[in-house]
C-alpha atoms as a PDB file:
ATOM      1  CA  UNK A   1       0.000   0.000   0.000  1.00  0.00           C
ATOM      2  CA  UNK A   2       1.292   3.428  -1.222  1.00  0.00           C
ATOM      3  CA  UNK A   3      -0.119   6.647   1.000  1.00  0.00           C
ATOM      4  CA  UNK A   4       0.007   9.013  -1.839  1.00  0.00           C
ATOM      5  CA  UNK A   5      -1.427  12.083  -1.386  1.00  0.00           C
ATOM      6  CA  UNK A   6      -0.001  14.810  -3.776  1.00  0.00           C
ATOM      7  CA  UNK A   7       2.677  15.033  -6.038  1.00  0.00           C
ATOM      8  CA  UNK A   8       5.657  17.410  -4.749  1.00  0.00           C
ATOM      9  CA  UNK A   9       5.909  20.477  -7.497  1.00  0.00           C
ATOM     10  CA  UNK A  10       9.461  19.385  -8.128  1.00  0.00           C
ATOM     11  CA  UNK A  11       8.284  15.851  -9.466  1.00  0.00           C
ATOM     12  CA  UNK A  12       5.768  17.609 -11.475  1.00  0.00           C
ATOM     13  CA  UNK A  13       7.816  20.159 -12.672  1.00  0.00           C
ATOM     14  CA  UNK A  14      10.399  17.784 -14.164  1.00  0.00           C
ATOM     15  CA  UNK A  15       7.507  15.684 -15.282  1.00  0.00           C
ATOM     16  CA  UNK A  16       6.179  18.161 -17.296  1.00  0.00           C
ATOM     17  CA  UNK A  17       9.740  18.888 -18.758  1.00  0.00           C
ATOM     18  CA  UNK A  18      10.262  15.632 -19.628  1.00  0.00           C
ATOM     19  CA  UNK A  19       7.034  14.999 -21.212  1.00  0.00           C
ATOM     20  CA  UNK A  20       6.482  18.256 -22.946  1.00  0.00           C
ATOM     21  CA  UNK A  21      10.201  19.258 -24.408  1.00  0.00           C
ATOM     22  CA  UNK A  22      12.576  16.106 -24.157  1.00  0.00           C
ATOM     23  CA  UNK A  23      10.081  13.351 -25.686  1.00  0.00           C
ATOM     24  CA  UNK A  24       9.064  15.709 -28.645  1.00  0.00           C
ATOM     25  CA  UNK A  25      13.058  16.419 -29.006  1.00  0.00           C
ATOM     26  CA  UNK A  26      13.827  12.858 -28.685  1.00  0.00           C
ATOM     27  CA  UNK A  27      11.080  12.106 -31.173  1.00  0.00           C
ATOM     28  CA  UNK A  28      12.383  14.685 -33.816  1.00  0.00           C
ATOM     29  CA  UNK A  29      15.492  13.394 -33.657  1.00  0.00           C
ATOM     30  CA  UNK A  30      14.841   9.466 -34.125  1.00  0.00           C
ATOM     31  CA  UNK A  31      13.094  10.837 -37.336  1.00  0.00           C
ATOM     32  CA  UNK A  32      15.518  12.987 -38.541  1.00  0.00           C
ATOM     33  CA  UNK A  33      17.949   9.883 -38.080  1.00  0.00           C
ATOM     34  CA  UNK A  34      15.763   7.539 -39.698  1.00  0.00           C
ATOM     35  CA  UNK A  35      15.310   9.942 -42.323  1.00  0.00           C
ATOM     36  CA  UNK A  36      18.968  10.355 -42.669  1.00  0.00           C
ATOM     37  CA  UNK A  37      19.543   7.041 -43.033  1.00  0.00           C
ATOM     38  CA  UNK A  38      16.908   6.616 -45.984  1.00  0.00           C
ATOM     39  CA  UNK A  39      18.656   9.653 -47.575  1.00  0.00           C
ATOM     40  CA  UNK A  40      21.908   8.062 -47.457  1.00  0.00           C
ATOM     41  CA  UNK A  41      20.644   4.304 -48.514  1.00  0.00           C
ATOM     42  CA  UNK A  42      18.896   5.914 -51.795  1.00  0.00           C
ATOM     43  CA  UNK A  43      22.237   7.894 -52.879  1.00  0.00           C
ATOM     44  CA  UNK A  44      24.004   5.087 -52.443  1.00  0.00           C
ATOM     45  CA  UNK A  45      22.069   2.855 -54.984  1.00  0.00           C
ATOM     46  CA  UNK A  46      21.438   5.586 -57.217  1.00  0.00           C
ATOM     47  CA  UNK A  47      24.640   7.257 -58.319  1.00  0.00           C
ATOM     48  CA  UNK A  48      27.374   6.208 -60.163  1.00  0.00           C
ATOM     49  CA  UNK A  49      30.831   7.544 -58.690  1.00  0.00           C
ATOM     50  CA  UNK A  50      32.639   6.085 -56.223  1.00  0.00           C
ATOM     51  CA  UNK A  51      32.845   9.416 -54.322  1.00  0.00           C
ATOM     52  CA  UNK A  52      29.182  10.192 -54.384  1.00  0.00           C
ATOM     53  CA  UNK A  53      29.085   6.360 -53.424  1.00  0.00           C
ATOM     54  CA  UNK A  54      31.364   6.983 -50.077  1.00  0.00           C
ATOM     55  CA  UNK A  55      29.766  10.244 -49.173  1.00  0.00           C
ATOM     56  CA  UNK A  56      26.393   8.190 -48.755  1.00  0.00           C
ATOM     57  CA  UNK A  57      28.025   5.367 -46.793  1.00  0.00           C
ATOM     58  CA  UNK A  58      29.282   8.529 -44.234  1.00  0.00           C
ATOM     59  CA  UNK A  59      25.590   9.395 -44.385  1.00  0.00           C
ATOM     60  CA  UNK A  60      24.315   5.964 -43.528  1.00  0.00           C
ATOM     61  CA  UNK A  61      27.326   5.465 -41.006  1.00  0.00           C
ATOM     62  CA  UNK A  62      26.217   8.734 -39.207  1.00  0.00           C
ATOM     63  CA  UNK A  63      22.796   7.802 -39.079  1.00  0.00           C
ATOM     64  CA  UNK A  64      23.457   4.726 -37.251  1.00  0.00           C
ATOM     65  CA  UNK A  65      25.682   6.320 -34.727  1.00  0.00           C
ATOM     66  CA  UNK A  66      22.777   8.924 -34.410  1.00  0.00           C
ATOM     67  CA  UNK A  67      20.402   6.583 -33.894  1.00  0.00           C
ATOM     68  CA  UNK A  68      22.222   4.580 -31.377  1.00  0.00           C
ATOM     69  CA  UNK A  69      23.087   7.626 -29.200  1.00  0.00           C
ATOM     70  CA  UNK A  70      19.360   8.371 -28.999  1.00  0.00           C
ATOM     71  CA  UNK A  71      18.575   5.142 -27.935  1.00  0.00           C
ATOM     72  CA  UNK A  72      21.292   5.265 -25.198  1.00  0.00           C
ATOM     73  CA  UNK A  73      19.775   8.621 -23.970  1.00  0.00           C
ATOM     74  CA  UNK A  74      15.915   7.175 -23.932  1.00  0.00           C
ATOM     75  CA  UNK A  75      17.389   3.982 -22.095  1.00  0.00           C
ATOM     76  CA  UNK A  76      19.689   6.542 -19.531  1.00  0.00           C
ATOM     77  CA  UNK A  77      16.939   8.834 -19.066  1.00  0.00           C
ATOM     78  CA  UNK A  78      14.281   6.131 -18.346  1.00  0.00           C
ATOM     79  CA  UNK A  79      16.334   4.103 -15.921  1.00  0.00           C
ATOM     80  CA  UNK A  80      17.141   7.344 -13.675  1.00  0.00           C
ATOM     81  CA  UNK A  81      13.084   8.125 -13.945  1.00  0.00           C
ATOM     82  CA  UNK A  82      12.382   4.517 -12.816  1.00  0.00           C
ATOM     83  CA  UNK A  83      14.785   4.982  -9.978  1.00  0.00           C
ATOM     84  CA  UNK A  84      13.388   8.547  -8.449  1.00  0.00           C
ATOM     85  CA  UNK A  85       9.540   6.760  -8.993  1.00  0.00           C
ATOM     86  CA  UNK A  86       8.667   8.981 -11.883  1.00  0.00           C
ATOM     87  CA  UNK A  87       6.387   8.229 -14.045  1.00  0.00           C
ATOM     88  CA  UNK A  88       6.509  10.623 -16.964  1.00  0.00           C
ATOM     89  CA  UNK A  89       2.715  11.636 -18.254  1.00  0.00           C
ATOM     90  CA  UNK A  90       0.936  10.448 -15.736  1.00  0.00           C
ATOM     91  CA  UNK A  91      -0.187  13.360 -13.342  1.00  0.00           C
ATOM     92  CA  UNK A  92      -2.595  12.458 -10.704  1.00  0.00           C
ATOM     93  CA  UNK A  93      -6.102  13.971 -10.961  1.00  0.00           C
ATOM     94  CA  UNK A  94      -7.310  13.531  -7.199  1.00  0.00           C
ATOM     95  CA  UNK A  95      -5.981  13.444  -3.696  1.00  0.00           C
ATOM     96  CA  UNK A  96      -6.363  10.245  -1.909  1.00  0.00           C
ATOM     97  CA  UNK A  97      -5.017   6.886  -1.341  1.00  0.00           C
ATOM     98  CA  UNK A  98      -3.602   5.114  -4.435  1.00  0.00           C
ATOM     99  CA  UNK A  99      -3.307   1.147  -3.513  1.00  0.00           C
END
């Protein structure tokens, strides 16, 4: 049983950080990665010189390393939220006892 009866202004404050800037940021950047990556796979099957051929394998190569580093940062930034018991976009509506 878990006596619950408000959530402190700090939690909800970095709550509604998290939720309303870093998630959309995180978001935008996965896309723009994925996008990237796309980018960089069609220039690589459509032209013909070898240096327009190893610019898109940088592209691709970058993409990956983008994408990784995001999903290190969701992973980091979800662990430390699971250990200070926050639960990111779920605010409490009443005051009570939440078993």
């Amino acid at each position: 049983m878990v006596l619950f009866l408000y959530m402190s202004p700090l939690v909800q404050f970095v709550n509604n950080i998290i939720y309303y800037i870093i998630d959309p940021i995180i978001a935008l950047i996965f896309a723009l990665s994925f996008l990237f990556f796309v980018y960089g796979a069609v220039r690589y099957f459509t032209v013909d010189s070898e240096a327009a051929r190893t610019q898109a394998r940088w592209h691709i190569i970058h993409s990956l390393f983008a994408f990784l580093i995001m999903l290190g940062v969701t992973t980091v930034l979800a662990f430390l939220l699971s250990l200070l018991g926050i639960t990111v976009g779920e605010l409490p509506t009443e005051v009570g006892l939440y078993f």
